[in-house]
Protein backbone atom coordinates (compact mmCIF):
# COMPACT_ATOMS: atom_id res chain seq x y z
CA UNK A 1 62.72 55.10 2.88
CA UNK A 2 62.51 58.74 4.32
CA UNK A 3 61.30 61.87 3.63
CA UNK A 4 57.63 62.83 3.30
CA UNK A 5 56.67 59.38 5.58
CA UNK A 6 59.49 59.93 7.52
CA UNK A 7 62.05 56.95 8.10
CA UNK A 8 60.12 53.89 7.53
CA UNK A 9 62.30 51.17 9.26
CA UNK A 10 61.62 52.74 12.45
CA UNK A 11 57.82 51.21 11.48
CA UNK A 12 58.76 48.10 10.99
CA UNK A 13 58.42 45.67 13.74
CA UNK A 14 56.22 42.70 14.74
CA UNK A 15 53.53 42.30 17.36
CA UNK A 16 52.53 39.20 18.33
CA UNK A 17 48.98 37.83 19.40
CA UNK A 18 49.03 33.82 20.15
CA UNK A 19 51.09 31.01 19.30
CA UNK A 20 52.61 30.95 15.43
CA UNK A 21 49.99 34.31 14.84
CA UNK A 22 51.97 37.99 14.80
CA UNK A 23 51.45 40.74 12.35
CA UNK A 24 53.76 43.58 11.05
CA UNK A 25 53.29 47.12 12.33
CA UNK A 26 54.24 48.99 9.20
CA UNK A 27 50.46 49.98 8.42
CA UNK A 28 51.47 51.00 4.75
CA UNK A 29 52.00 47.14 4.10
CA UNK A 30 49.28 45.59 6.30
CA UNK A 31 46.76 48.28 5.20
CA UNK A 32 45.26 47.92 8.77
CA UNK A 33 45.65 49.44 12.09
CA UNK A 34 47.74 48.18 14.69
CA UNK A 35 45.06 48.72 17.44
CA UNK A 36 44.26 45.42 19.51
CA UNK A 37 41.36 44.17 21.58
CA UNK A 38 42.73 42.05 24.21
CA UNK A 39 39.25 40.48 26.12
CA UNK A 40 39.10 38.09 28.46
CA UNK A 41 38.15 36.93 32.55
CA UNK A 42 40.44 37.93 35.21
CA UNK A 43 43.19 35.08 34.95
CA UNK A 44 42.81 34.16 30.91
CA UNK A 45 46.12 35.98 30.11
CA UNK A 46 45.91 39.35 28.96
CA UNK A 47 48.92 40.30 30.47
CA UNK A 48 51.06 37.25 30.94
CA UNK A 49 50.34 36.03 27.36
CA UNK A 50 49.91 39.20 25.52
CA UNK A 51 51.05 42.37 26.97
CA UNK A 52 54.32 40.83 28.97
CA UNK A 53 56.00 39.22 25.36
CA UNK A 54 55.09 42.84 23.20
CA UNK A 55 56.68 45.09 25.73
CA UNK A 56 59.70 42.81 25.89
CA UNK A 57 60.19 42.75 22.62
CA UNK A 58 58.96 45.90 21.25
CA UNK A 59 60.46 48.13 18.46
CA UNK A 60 57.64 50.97 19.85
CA UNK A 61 57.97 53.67 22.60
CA UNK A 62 54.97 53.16 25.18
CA UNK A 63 52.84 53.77 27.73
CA UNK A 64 52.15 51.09 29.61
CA UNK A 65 48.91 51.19 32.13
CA UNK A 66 50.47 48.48 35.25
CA UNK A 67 47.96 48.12 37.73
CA UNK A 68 49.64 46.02 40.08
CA UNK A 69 53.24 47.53 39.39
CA UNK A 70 54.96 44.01 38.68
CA UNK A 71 55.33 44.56 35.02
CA UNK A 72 57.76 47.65 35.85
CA UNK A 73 59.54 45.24 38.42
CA UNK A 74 60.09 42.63 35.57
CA UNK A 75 60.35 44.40 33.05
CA UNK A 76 62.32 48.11 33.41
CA UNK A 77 65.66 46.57 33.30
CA UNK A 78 65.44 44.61 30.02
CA UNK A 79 64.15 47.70 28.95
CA UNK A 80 66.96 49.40 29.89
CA UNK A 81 69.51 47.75 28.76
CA UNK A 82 67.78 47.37 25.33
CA UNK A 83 67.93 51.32 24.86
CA UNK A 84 65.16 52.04 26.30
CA UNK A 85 64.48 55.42 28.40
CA UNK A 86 62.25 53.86 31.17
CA UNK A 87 60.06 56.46 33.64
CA UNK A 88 57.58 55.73 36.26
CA UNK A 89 54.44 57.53 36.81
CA UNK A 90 53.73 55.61 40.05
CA UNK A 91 49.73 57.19 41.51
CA UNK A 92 50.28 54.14 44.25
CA UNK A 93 53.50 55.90 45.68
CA UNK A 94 53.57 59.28 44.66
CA UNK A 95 56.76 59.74 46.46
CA UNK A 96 59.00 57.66 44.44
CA UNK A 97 56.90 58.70 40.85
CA UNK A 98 58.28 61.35 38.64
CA UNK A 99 55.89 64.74 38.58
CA UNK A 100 52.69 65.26 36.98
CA UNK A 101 50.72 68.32 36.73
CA UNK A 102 47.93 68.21 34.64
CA UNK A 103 48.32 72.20 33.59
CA UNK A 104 51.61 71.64 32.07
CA UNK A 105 50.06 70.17 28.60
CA UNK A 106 47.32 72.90 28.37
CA UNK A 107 49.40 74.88 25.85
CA UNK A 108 49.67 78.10 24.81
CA UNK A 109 48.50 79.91 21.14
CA UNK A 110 50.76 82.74 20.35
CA UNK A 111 48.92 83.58 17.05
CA UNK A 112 45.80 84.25 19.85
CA UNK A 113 47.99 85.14 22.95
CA UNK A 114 45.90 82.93 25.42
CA UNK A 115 45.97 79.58 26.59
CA UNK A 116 44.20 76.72 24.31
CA UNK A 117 40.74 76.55 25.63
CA UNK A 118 39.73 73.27 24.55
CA UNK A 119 42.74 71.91 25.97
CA UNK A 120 41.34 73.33 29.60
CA UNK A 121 37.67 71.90 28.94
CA UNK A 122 39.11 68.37 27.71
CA UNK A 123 40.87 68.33 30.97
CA UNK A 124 37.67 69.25 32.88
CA UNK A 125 35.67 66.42 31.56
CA UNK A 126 38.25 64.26 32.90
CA UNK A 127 38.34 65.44 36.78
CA UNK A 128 34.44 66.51 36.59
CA UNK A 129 33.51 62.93 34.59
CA UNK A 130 29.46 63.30 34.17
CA UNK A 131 28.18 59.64 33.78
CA UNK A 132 24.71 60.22 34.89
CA UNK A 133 22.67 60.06 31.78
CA UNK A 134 19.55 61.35 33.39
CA UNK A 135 20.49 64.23 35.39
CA UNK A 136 23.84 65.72 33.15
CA UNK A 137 23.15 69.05 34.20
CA UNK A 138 24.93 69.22 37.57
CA UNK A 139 28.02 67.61 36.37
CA UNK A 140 28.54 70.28 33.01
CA UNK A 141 27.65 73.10 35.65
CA UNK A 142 30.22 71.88 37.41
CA UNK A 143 32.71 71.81 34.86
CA UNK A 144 32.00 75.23 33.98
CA UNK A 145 32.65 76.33 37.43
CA UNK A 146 36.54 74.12 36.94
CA UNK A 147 37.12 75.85 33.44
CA UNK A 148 36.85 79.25 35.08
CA UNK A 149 39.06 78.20 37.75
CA UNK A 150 41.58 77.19 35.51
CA UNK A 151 41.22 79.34 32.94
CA UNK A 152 41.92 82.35 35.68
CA UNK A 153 44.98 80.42 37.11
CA UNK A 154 46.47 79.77 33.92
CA UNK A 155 45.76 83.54 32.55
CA UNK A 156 46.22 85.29 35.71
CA UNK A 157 49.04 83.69 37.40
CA UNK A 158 52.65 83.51 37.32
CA UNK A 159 53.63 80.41 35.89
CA UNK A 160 54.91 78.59 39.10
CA UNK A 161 51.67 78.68 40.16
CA UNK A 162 50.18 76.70 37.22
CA UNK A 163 49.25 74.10 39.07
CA UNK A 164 45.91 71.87 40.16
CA UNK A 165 46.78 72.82 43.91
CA UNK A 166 46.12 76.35 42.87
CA UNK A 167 42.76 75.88 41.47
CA UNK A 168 41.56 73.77 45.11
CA UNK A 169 42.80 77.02 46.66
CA UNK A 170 41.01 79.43 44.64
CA UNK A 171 37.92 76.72 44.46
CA UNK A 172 37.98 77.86 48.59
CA UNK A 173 37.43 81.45 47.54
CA UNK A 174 34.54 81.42 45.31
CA UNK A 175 31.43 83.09 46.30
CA UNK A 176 33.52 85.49 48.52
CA UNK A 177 33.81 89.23 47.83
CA UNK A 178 37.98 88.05 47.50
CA UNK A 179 36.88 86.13 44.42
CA UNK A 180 34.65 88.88 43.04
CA UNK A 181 37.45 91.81 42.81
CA UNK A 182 39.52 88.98 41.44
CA UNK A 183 37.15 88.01 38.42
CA UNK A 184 35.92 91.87 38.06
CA UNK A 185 39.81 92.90 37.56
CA UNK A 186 40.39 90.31 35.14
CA UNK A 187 37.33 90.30 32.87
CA UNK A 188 37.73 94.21 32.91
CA UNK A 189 40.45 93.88 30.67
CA UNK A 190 39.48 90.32 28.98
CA UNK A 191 35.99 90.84 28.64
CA UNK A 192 36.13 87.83 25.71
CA UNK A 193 37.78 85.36 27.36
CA UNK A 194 36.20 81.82 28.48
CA UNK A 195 36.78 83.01 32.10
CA UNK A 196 34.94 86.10 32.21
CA UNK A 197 32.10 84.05 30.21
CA UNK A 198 32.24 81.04 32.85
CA UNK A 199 32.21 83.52 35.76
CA UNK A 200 28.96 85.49 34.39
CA UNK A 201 27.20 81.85 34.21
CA UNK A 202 28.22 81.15 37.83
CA UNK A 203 26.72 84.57 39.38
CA UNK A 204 24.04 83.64 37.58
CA UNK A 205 23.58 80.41 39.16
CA UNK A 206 24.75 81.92 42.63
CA UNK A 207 21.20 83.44 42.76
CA UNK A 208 19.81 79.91 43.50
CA UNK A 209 21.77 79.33 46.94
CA UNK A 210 21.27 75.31 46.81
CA UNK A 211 22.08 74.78 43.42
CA UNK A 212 25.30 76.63 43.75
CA UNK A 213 26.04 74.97 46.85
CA UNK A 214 25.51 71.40 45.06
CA UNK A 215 27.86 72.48 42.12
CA UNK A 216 30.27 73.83 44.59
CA UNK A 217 29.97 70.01 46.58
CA UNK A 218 30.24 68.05 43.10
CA UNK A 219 33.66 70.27 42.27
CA UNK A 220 35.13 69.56 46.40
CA UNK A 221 34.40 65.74 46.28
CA UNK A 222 35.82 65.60 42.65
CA UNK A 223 39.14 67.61 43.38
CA UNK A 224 39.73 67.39 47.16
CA UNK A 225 40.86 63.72 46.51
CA UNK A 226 43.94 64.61 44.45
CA UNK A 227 45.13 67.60 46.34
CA UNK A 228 46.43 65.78 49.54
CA UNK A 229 50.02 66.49 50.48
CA UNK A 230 52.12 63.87 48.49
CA UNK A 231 50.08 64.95 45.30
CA UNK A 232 50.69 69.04 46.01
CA UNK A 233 54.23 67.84 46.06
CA UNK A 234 53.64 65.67 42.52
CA UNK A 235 52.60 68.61 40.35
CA UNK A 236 55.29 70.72 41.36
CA UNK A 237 57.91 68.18 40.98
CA UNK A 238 60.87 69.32 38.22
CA UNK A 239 61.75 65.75 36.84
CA UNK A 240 58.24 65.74 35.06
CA UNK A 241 57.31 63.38 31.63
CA UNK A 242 57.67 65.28 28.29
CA UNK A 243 55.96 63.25 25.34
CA UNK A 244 57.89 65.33 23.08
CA UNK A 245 60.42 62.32 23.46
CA UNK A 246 58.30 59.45 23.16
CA UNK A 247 58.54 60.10 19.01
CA UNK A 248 62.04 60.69 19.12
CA UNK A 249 63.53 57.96 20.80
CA UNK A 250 62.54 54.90 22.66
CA UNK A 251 60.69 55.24 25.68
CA UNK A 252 59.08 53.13 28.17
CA UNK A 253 56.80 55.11 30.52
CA UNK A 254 55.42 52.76 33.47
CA UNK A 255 51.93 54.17 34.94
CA UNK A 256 51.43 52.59 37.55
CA UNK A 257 47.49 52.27 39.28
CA UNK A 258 45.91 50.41 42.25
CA UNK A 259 43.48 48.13 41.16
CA UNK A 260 42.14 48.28 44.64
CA UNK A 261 42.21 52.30 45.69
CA UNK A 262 40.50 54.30 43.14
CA UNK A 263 40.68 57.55 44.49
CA UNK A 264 43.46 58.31 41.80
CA UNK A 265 41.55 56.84 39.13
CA UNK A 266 40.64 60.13 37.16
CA UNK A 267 43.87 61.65 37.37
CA UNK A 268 45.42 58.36 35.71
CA UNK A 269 42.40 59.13 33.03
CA UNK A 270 43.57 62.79 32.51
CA UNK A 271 47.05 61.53 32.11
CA UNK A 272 45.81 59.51 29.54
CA UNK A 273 43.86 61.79 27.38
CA UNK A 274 46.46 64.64 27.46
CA UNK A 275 49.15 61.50 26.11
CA UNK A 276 46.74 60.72 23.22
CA UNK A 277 46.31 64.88 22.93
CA UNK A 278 49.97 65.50 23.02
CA UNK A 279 51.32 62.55 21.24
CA UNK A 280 48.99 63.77 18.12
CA UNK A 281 49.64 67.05 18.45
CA UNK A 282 53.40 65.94 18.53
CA UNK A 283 52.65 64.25 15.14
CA UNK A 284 50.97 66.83 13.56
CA UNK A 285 53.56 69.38 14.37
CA UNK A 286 56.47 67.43 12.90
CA UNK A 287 57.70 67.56 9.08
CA UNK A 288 56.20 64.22 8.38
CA UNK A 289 52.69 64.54 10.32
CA UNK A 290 53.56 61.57 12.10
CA UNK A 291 55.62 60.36 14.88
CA UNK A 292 59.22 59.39 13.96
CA UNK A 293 59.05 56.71 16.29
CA UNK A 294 55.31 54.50 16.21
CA UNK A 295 53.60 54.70 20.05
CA UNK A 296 51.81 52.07 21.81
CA UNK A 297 49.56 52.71 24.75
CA UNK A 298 48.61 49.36 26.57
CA UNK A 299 45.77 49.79 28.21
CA UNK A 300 45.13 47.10 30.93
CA UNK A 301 41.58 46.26 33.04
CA UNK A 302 40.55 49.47 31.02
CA UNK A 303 37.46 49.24 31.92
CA UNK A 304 38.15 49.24 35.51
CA UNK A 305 40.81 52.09 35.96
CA UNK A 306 40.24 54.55 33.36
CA UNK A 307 38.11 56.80 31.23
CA UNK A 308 38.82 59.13 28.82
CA UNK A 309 36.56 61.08 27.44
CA UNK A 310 35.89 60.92 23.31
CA UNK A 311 37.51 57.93 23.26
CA UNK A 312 35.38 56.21 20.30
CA UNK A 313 36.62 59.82 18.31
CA UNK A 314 40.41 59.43 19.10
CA UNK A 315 40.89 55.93 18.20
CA UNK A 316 39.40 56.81 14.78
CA UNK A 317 42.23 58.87 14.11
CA UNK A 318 45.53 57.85 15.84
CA UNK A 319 46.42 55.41 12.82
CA UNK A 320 47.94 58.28 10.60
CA UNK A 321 49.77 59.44 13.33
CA UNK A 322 51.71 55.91 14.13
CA UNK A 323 49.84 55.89 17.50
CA UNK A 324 47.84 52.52 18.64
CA UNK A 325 46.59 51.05 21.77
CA UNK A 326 46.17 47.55 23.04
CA UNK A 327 42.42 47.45 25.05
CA UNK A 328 42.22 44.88 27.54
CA UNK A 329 39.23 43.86 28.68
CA UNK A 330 37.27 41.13 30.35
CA UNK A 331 33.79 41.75 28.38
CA UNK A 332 32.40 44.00 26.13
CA UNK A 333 29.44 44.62 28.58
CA UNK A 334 32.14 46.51 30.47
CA UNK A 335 32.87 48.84 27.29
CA UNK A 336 29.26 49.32 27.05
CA UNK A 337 28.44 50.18 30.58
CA UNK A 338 31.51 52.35 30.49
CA UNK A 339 30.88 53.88 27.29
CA UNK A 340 27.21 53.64 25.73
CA UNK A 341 26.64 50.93 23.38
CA UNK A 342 27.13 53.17 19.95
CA UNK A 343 30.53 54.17 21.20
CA UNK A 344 31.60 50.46 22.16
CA UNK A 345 30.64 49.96 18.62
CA UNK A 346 33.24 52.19 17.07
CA UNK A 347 36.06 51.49 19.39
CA UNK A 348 35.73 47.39 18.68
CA UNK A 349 35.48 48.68 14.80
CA UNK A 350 38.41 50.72 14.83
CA UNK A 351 40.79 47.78 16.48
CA UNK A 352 41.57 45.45 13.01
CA UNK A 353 43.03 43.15 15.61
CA UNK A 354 40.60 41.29 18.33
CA UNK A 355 42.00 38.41 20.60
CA UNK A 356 39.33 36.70 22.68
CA UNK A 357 40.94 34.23 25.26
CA UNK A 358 37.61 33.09 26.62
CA UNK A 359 35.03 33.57 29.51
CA UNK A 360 31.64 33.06 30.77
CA UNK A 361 30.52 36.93 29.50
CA UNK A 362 26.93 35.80 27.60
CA UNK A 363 26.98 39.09 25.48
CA UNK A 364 30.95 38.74 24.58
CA UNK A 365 30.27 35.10 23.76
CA UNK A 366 27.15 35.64 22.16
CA UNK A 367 29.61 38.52 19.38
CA UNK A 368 32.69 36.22 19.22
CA UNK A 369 30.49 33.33 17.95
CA UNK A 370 28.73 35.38 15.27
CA UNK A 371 32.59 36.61 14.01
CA UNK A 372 33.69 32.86 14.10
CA UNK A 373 30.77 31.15 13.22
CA UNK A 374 30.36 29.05 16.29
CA UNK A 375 27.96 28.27 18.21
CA UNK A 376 28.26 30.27 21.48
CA UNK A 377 28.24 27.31 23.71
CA UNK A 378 31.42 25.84 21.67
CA UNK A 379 32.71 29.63 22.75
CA UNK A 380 31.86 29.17 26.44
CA UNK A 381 33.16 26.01 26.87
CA UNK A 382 36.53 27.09 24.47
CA UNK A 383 39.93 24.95 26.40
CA UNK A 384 41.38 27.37 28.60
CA UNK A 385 44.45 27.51 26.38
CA UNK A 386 42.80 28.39 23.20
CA UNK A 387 41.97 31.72 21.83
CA UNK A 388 40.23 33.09 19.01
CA UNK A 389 41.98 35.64 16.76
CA UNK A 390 40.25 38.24 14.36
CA UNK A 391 42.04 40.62 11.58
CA UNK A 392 40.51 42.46 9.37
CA UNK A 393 41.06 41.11 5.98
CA UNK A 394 41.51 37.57 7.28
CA UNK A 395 39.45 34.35 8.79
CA UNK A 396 38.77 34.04 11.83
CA UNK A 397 41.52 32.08 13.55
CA UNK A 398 41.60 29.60 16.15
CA UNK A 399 45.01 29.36 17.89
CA UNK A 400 47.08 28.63 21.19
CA UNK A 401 47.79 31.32 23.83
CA UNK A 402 51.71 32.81 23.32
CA UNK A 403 53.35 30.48 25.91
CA UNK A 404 54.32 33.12 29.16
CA UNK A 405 57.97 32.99 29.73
């Protein structure tokens, strides 16, 4: 079937969960998502038994979040010679990665003749990430401060210089009379624009010299990490990813994070959240408002190595798009401490597939007994084997970890 839901075989597909258990992907006969929750200790299996069998076997293009860089190793040439087109985004050897410049996917409105601003301050909440509850203000000032930066570098500037080692150099300038003529000549002819409204709020907070010296500190300890010399050289890199592609054909992008060196962490979030951003946007663009080809993000230790921002908002709507992501975790708590404990809410309600594979997480225990009806020391003291699958629609399932190859 093709035409208005575009060619539906290219939905079809399985994705399997434990031993004998799998579902099919083709939402329009499941009536469910094909989002999964993946939680379980360090060591229960969340990537030998789950996420190694999918990506061998998938019918899906995908991101794939490798945070030791062994499932690339054992896994790219399969790919490969099952028609896959594999790429490496590799933030533990920037050297042998493809590029990545976070301006690239800020796009451009023709109808308005300016760059998309929200794109800009969804990328701003990534590098500037404010998870102080008490004290907010210091981290949106900051922000602001980024937007105007980027805002003026994507306006201003030739389009070789549209880069995130532009904006550190420019960061250098502000407060100088260099970076006063440069703001004066640009709002004079766009008074409107989200840079000339940014600038007026920092010479308003330039009056109080700490304060502006704090926001200035927040934006060179958030930024100076990923402008070193190997990542200057990343964002201007040619061979860069375009997820144009990744609904077209088959694709396997690799992103590969240390899960000991988090310096890189937030740039591996912003790569994230302008995938989700451009893979909709890719979908809502085409004839069908949907990808030709379905898109799986799997999102290992998720808790641990990234965070993007409205998360809880774009799960809620990827399903119409034939986008889905696999969340591994080890506990809730982690969601919750990472995310609030309303938004944890939604993004376990919005997977319609949940595989626990055990652990010693009270809280996580304490939720998985009240789906199965357990008690939650039978859940604690589960075989380290078995698992406990949830759908949506279905009883709660005991079962047998998939067998790793």
């Amino acid at each position: 079937m093709t035409g208005e839901y575009g060619n539906r075989k290219n939905y079809e597909g399985t994705h399997y969960l434990a031993e004998g258990f799998s579902f099919d992907t083709d939402t329009w006969k499941s009536g469910t998502n094909n989002n999964v929750m993946v939680l379980g200790p360090t060591g229960a299996g969340k990537t030998r038994n789950y996420v190694k069998p999918n990506v061998a076997h998938s019918h899906e293009s995908m991101i794939i979040l490798d945070t030791k860089g062994s499932l690339y190793e054992e896994l790219a040439g399969e790919l490969e010679r099952s028609g896959f087109n594999v790429k490496v985004l590799d933030f533990t050897n920037l050297r042998k990665s493809c590029g990545y410049n976070p301006l690239d996917y800020i796009r451009y409105d023709r109808d308005k003749g300016r760059y998309a601003e929200q794109d800009m301050i969804t990328l701003c909440s990534c590098l500037i990430q404010s998870m102080s509850s008490k004290e907010p203000y210091w981290d949106f000032a900051a922000r602001q401060y980024l937007e105007c930066l980027i805002g003026y570098v994507m306006e201003a500037l030739p389009v070789e210089e549209h880069t995130l080692g532009t904006v550190v150099k420019l960061l250098y300038y502000v407060g100088t009379d260099v970076f006063d003529k440069l703001m004066y000549e640009f709002c004079s002819e766009r008074p409107d624009s989200m840079v000339c409204k940014r600038y007026s709020s920092m010479k308003t907070i330039r009056t109080a010299d700490k304060m502006d010296a704090s926001i200035k500190g927040i934006l060179s300890t958030n930024l100076d990490p990923l402008c070193f010399d190997d990542a200057l050289a990343l964002y201007s890199r040619e061979e860069k990813i375009d997820f144009r592609t990744f609904g077209t054909e088959k694709t396997a992008l690799f992103l590969t994070v240390s899960d000991t060196d988090r310096s890189l962490d937030k740039l591996a979030g912003a790569f994230m959240t302008q995938a989700l951003q451009q893979l909709c946007h890719c979908a809502d663009t085409s004839p069908c408002h949907r990808l030709e080809i379905p898109v799986r993000l799997y999102l290992d230790d998720f808790a641990n190595t990234i965070y993007i921002p409205d998360f809880d908002k774009i799960i809620s709507v990827i399903r119409s798009r034939e986008i889905s992501v696999s969340i591994m975790l080890q506990s809730v708590t982690q969601l919750i401490t990472l995310y609030g404990e309303s938004c944890a809410n939604t993004i376990i309600n919005n997977c319609d597939k949940l595989l626990y594979l055990g652990g010693q997480d009270l809280t996580t225990a304490g939720m998985i007994a009240e789906k199965a009806n357990r008690t939650k020391d039978s859940i604690l003291s589960m075989d380290l084997e078995d698992a406990y699958l949830f759908v949506r629609g279905s009883r709660p399932q005991k079962a047998r970890k998939i067998c790793a190859a």
